[in-house]
C-alpha atoms as a PDB file:
ATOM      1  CA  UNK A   1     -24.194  18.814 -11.407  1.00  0.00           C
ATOM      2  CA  UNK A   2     -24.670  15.606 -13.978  1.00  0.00           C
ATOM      3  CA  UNK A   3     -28.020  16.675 -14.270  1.00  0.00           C
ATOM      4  CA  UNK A   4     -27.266  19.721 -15.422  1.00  0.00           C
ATOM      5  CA  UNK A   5     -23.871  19.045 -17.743  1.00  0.00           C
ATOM      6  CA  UNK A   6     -21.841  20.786 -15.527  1.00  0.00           C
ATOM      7  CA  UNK A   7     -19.856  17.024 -15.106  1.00  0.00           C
ATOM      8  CA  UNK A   8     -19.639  13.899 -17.355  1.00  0.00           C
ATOM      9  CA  UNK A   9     -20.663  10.841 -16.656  1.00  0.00           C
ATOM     10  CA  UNK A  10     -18.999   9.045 -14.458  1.00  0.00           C
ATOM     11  CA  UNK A  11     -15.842  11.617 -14.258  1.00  0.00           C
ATOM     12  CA  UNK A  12     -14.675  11.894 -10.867  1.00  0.00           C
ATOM     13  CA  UNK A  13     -14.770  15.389  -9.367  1.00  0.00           C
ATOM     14  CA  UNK A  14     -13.734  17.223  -6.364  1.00  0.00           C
ATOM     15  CA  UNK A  15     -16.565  18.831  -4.205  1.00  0.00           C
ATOM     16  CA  UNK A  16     -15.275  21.318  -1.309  1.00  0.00           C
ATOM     17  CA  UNK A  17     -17.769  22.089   1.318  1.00  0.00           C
ATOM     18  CA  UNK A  18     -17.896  24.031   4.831  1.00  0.00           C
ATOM     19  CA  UNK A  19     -15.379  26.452   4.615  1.00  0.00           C
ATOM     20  CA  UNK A  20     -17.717  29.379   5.564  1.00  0.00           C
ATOM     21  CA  UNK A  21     -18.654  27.620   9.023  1.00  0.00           C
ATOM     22  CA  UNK A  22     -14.863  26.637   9.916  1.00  0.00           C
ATOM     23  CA  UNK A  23     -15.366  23.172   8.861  1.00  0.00           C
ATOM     24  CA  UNK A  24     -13.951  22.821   5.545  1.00  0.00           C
ATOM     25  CA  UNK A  25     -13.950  19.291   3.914  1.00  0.00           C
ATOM     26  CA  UNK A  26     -13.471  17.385   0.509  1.00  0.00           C
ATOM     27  CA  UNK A  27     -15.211  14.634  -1.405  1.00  0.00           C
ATOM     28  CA  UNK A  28     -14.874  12.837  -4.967  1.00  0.00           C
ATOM     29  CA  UNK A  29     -18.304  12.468  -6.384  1.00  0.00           C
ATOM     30  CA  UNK A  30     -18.859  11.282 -10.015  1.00  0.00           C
ATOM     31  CA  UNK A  31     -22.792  10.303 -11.258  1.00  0.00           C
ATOM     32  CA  UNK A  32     -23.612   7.516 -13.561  1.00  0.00           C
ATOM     33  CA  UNK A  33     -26.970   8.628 -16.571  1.00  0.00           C
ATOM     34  CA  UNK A  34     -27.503  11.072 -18.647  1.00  0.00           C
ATOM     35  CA  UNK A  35     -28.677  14.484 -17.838  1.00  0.00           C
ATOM     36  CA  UNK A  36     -32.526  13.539 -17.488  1.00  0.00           C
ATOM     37  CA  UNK A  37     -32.084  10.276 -15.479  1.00  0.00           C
ATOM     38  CA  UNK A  38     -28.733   9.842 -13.112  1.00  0.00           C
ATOM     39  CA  UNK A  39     -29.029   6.195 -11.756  1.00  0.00           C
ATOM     40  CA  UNK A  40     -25.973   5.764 -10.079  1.00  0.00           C
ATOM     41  CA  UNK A  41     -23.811   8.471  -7.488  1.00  0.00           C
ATOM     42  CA  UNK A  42     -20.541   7.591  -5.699  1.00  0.00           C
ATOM     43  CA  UNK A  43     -19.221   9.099  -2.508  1.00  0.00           C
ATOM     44  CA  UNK A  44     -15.866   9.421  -1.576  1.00  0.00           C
ATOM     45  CA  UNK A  45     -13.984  10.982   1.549  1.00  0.00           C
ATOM     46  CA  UNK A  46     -12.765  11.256   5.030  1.00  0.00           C
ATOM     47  CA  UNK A  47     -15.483  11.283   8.000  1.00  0.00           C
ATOM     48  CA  UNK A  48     -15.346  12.562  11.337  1.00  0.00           C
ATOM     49  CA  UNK A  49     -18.407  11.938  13.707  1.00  0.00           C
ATOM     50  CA  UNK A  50     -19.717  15.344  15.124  1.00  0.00           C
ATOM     51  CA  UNK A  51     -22.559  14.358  16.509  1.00  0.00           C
ATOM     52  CA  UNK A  52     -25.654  11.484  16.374  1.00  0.00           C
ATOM     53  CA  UNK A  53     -29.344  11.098  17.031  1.00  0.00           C
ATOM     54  CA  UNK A  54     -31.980   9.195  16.417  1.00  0.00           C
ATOM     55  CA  UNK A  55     -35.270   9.541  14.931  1.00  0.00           C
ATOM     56  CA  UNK A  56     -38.365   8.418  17.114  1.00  0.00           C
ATOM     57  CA  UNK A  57     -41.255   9.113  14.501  1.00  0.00           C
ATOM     58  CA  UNK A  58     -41.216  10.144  10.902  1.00  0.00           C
ATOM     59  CA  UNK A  59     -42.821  13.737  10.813  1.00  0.00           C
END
């Protein structure tokens, strides 16, 4: 979304995700550069474990 102007840099904004398979969540992300070159993204937001694995050999 920085990359593209569609947020400024470094404004927080709200991302919604997962309503369409019945797991609907929120985060605050906000990205740090200008459109060409973003060095710098922050994550925010609840968690909830749904599952784990591990990965034996790269593919």
């Amino acid at each position: 979304m920085r990359r593209h102007g569609r947020i400024g840099d470094g404004v927080p904004t709200l991302l919604r995700q997962g309503r369409f398979t019945g797991r609907p969540s929120e985060m605050t992300i906000s990205a740090h550069g200008d459109g060409g070159s973003v060095h710098t993204m922050e994550v925010g937001g609840s968690v909830a474990i749904v599952g784990e694995g591990q990965l034996a050999e790269l593919p």
